[in-house]
N, C-alpha and C. Protein backbone atom coordinates (compact mmCIF):
# COMPACT_ATOMS: atom_id res chain seq x y z
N UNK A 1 25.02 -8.98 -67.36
CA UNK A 1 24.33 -9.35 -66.16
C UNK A 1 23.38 -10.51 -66.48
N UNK A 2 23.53 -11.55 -65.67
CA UNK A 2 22.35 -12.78 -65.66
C UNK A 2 21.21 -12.64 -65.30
N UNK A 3 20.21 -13.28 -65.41
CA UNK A 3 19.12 -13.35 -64.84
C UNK A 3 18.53 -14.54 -64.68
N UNK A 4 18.52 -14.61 -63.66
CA UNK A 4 18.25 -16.45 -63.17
C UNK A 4 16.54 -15.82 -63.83
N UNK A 5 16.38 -17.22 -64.41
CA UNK A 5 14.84 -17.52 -65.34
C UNK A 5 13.86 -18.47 -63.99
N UNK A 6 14.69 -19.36 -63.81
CA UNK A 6 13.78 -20.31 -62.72
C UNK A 6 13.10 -19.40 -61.34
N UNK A 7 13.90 -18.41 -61.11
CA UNK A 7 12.86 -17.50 -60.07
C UNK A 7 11.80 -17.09 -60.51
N UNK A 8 11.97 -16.65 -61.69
CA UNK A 8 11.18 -15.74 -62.21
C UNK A 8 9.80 -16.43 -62.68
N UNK A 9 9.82 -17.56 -63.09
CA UNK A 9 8.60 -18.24 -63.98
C UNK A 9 8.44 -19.68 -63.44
N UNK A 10 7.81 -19.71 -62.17
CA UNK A 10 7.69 -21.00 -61.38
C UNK A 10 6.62 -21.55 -62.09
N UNK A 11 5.85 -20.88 -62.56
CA UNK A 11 4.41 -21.98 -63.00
C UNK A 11 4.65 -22.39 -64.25
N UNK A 12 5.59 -21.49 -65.43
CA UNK A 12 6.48 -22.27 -66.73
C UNK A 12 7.43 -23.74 -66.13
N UNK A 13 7.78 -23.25 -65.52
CA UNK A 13 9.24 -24.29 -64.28
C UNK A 13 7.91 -25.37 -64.39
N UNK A 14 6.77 -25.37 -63.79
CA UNK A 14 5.98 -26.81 -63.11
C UNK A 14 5.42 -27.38 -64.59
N UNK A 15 4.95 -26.43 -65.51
CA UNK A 15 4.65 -26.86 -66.64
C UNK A 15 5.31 -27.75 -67.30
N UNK A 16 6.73 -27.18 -67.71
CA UNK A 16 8.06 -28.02 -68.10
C UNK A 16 8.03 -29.37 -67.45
N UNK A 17 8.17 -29.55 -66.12
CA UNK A 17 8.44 -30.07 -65.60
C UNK A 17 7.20 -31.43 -66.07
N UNK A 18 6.05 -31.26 -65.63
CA UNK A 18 4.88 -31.93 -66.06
C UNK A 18 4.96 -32.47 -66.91
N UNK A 19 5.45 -31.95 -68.10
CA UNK A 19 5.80 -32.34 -69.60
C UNK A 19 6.97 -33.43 -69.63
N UNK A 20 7.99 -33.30 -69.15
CA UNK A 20 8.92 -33.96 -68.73
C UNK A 20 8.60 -35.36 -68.14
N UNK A 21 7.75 -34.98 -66.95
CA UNK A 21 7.41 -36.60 -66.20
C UNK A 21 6.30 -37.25 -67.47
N UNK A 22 5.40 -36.64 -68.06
CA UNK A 22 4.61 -37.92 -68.94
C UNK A 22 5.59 -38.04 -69.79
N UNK A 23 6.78 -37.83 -70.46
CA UNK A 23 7.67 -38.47 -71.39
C UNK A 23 8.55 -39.15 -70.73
N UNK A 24 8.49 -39.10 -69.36
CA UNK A 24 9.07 -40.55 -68.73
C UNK A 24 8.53 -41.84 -68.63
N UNK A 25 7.08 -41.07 -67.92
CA UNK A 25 6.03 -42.30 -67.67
C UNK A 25 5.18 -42.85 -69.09
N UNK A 26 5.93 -42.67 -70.24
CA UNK A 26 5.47 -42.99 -71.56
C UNK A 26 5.89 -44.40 -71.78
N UNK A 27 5.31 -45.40 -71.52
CA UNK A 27 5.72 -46.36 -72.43
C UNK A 27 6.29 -47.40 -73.16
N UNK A 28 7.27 -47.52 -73.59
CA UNK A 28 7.11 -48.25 -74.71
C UNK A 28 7.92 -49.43 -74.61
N UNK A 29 8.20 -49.85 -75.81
CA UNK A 29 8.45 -51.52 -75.78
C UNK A 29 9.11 -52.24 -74.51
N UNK A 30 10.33 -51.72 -74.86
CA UNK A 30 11.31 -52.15 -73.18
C UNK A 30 10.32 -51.58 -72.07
N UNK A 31 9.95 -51.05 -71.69
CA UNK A 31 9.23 -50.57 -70.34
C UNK A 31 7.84 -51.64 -70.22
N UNK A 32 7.22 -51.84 -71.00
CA UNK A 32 6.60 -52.35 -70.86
C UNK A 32 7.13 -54.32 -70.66
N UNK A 33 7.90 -54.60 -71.40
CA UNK A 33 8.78 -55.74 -70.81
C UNK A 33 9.09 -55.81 -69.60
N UNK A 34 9.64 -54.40 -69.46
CA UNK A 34 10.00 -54.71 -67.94
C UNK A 34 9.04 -54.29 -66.69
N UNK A 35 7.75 -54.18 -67.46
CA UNK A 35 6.74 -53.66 -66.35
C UNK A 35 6.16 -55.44 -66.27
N UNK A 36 5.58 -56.12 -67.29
CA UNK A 36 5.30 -57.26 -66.91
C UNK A 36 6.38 -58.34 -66.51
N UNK A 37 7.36 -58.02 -66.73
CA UNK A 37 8.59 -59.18 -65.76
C UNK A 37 8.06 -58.29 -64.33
N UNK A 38 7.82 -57.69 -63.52
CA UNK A 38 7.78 -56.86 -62.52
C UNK A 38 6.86 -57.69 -61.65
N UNK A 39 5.87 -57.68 -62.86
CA UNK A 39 4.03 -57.98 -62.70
C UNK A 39 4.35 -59.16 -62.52
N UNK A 40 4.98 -60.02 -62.66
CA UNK A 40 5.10 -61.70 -63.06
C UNK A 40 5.84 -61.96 -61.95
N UNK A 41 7.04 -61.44 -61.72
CA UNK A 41 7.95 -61.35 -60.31
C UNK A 41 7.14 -61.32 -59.12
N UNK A 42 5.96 -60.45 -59.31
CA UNK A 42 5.58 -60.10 -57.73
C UNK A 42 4.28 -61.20 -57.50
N UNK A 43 3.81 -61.32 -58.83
CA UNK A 43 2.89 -62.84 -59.09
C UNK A 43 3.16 -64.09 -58.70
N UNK A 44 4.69 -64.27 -58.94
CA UNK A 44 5.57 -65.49 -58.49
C UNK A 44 5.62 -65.67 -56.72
N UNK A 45 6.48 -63.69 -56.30
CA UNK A 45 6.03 -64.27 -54.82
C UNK A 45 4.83 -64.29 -53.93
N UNK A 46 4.12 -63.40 -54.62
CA UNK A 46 2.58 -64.28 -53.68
C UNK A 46 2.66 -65.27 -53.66
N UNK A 47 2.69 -66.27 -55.01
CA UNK A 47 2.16 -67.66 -55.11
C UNK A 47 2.99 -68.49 -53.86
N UNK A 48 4.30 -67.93 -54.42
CA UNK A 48 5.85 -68.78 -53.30
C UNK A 48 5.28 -68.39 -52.14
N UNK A 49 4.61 -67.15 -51.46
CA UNK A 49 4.45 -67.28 -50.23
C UNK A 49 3.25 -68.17 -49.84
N UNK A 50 2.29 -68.06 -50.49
CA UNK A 50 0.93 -68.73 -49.96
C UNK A 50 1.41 -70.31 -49.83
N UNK A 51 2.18 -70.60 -50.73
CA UNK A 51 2.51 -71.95 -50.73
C UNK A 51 3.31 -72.25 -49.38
N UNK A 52 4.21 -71.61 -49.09
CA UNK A 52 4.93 -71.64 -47.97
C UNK A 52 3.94 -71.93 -46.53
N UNK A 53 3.15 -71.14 -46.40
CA UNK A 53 2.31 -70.76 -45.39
C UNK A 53 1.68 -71.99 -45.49
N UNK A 54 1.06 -72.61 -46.55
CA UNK A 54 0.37 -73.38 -46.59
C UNK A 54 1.10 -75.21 -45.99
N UNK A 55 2.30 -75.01 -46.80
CA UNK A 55 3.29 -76.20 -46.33
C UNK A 55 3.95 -75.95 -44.89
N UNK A 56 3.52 -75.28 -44.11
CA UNK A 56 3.72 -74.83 -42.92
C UNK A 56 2.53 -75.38 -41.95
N UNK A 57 1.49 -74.59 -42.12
CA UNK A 57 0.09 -75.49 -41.59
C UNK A 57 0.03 -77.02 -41.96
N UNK A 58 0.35 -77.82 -43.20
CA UNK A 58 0.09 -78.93 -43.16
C UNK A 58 1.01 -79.62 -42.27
N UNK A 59 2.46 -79.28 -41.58
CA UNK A 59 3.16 -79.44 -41.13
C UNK A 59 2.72 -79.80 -39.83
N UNK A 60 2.31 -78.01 -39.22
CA UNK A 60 1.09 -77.70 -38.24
C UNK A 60 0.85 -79.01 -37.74
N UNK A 61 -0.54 -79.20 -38.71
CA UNK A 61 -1.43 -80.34 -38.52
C UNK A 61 -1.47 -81.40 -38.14
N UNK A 62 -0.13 -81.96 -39.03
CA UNK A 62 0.55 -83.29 -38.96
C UNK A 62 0.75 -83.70 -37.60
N UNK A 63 1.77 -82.64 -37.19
CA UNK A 63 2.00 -82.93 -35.49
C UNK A 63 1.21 -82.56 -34.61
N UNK A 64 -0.14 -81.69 -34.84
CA UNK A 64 -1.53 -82.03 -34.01
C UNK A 64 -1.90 -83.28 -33.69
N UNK A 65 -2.17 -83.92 -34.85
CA UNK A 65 -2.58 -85.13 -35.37
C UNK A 65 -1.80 -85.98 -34.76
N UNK A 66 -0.73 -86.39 -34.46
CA UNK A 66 -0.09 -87.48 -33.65
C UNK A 66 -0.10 -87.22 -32.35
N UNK A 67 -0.35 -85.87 -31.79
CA UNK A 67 0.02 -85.51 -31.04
C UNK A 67 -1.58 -86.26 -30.32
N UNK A 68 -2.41 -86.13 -31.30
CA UNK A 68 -3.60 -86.14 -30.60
C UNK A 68 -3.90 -87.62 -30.25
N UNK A 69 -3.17 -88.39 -31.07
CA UNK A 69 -3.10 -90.11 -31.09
C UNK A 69 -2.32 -90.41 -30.08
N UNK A 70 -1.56 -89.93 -29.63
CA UNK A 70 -0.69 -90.18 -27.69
C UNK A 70 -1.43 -89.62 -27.03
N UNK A 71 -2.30 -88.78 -26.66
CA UNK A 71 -3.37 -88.35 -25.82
C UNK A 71 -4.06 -89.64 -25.92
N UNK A 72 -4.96 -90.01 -26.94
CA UNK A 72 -5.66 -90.79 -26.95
C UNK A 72 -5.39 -91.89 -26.11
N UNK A 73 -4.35 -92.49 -26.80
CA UNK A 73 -3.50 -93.53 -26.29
C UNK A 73 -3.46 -93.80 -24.68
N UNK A 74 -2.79 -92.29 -24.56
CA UNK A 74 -2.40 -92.68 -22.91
C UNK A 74 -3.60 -92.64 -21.90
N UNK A 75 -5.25 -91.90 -22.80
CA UNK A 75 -6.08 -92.01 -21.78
C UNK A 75 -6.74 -92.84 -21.91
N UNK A 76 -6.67 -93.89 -22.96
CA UNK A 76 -6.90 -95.45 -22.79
C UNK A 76 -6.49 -95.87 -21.80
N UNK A 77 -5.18 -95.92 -21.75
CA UNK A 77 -4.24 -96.72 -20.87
C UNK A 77 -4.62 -96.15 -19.38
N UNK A 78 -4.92 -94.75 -19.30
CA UNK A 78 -5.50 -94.17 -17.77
C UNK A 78 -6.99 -94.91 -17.51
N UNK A 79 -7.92 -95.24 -18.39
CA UNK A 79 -9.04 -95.93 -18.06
C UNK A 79 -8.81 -96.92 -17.56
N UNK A 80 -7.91 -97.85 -18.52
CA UNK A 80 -7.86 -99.15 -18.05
C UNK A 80 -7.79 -99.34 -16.46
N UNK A 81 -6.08 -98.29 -16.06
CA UNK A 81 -5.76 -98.70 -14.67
C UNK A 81 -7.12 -97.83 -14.06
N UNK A 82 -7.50 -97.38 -14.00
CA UNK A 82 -9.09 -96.65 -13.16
C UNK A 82 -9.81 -98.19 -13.00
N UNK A 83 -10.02 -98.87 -14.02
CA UNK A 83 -11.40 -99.52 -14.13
C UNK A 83 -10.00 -101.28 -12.97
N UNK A 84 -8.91 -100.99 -13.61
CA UNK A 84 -8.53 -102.31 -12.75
C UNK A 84 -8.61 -101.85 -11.10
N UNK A 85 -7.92 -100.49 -10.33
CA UNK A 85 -8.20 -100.19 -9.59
C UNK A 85 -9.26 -100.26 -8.68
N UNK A 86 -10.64 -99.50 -10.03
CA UNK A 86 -12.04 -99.98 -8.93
C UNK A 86 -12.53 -101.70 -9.18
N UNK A 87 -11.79 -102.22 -9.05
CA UNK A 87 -12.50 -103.74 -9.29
C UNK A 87 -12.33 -104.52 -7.64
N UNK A 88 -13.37 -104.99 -7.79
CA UNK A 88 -13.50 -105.30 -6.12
C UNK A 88 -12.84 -106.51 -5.90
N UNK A 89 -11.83 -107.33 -7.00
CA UNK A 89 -10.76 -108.04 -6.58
C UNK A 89 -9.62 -107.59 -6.01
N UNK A 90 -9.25 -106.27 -6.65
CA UNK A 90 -8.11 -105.45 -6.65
C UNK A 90 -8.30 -104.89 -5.35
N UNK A 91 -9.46 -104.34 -5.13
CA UNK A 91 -9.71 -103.46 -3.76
C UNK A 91 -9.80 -104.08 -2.43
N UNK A 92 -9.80 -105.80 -2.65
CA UNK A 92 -10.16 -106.93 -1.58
C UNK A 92 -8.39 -107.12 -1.04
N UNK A 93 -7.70 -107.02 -2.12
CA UNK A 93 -5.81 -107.61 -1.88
C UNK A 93 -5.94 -106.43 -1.20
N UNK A 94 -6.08 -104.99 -2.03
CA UNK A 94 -5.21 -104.06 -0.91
C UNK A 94 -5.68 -103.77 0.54
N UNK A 95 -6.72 -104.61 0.74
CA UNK A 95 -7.40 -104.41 2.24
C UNK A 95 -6.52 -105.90 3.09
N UNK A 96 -6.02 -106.57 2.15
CA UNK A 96 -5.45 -108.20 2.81
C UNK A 96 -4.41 -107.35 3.26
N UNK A 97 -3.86 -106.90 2.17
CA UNK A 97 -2.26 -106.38 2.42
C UNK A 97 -1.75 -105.05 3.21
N UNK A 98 -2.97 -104.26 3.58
CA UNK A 98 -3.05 -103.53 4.60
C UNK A 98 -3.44 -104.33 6.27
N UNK A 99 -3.18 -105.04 6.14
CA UNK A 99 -4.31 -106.14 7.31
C UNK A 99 -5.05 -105.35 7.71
N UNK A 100 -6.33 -105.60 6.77
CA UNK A 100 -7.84 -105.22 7.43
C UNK A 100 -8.59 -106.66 7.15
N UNK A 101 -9.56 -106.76 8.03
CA UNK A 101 -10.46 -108.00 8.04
C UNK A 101 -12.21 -106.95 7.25
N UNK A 102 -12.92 -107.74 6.97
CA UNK A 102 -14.16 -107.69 6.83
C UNK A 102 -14.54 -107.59 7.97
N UNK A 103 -15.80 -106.67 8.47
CA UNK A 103 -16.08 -106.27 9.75
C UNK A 103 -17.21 -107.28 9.89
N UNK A 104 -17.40 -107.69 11.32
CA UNK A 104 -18.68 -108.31 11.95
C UNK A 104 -19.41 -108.00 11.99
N UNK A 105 -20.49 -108.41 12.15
CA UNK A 105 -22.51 -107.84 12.02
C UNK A 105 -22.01 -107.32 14.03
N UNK A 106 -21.33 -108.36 14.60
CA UNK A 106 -21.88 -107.89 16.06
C UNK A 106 -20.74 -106.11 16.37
N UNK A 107 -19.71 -105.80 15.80
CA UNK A 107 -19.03 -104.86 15.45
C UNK A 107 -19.77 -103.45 15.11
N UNK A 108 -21.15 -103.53 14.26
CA UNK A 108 -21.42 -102.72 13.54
C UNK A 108 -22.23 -102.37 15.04
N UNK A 109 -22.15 -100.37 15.19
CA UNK A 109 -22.61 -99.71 15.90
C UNK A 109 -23.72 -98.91 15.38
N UNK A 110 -25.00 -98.39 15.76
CA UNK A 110 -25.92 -97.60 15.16
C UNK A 110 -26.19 -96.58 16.16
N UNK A 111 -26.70 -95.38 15.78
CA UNK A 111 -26.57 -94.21 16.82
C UNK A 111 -28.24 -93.65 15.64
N UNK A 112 -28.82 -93.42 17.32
CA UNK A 112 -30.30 -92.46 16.77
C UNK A 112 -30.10 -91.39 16.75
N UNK A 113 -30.58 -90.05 16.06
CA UNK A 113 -30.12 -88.71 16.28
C UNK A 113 -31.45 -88.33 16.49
N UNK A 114 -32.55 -87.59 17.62
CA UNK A 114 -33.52 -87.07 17.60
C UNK A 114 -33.63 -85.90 16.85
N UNK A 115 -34.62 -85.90 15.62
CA UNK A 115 -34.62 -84.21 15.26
C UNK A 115 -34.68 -83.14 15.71
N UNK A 116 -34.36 -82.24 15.56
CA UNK A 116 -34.35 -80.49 16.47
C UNK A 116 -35.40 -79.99 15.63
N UNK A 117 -35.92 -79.13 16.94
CA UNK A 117 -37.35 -78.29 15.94
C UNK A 117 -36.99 -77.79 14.10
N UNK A 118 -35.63 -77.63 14.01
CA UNK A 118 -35.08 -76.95 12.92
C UNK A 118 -35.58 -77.84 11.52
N UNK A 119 -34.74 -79.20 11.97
CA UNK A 119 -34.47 -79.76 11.06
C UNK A 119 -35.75 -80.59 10.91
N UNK A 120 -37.15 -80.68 11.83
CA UNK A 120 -38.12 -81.34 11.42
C UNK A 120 -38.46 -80.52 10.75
N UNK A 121 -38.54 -79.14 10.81
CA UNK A 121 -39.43 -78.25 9.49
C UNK A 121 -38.83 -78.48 8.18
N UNK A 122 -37.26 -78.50 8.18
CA UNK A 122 -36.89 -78.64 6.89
C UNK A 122 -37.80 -80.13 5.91
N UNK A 123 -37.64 -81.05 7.17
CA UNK A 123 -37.69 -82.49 6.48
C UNK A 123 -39.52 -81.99 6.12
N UNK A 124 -40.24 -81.59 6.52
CA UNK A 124 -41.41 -81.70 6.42
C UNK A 124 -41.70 -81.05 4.80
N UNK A 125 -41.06 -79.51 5.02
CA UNK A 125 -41.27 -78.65 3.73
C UNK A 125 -41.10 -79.70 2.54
């Protein structure tokens, strides 16, 4: 008749076992080779990523940067026509070329408005 042992002695079973994993997690030459190739690997891709990220933003930037030199540009070019627009040569043609005349002194109408009790208190305050 058998007798299964592992029922019987679970806290020998975890002991063993314990013993077992630190003679895995032991060490030595090769493991440690291949713990710093690991260390060096994962060193490499930080660096590769930050760099990435970084050649990404300067990219970014670049086309901020021009982007911001055609803004510029074109609201030069919007001043200009503003300032030719309000120029009172410019504003004299489009009154020719609408046919309007310059108005007469005897043309001009004036109208008195008597104040209302209201609006003399305002003006007074």
């Amino acid at each position: 008749m058998a007798v299964n042992i592992r029922q019987l002695f679970p806290l020998e079973q975890a002991r063993a076992r314990r013993i077992e994993l630190a003679r895995y997690l032991r060490l030595d030459g090769g493991r440690y080779l291949i713990a710093a190739a690991l260390l060096l690997s994962l060193m490499s891709l930080v660096s590769l990523g930050q760099t990435g990220r970084l050649a990404t933003k300067g990219y970014q930037l670049a086309q901020l940067q021009s982007q911001q030199i055609a803004l510029l540009r074109e609201r030069s070019t919007l001043l200009l026509q503003l300032s030719e627009a309000e120029s009172l040569v410019t504003i004299e043609k489009r009154a020719q070329a609408l046919h309007m005349r310059p108005m007469a002194p005897e043309q001009a109408r004036y109208i008195t408005i008597a104040p209302t009790p209201q609006t003399a208190d305002k003006v007074t305050r």
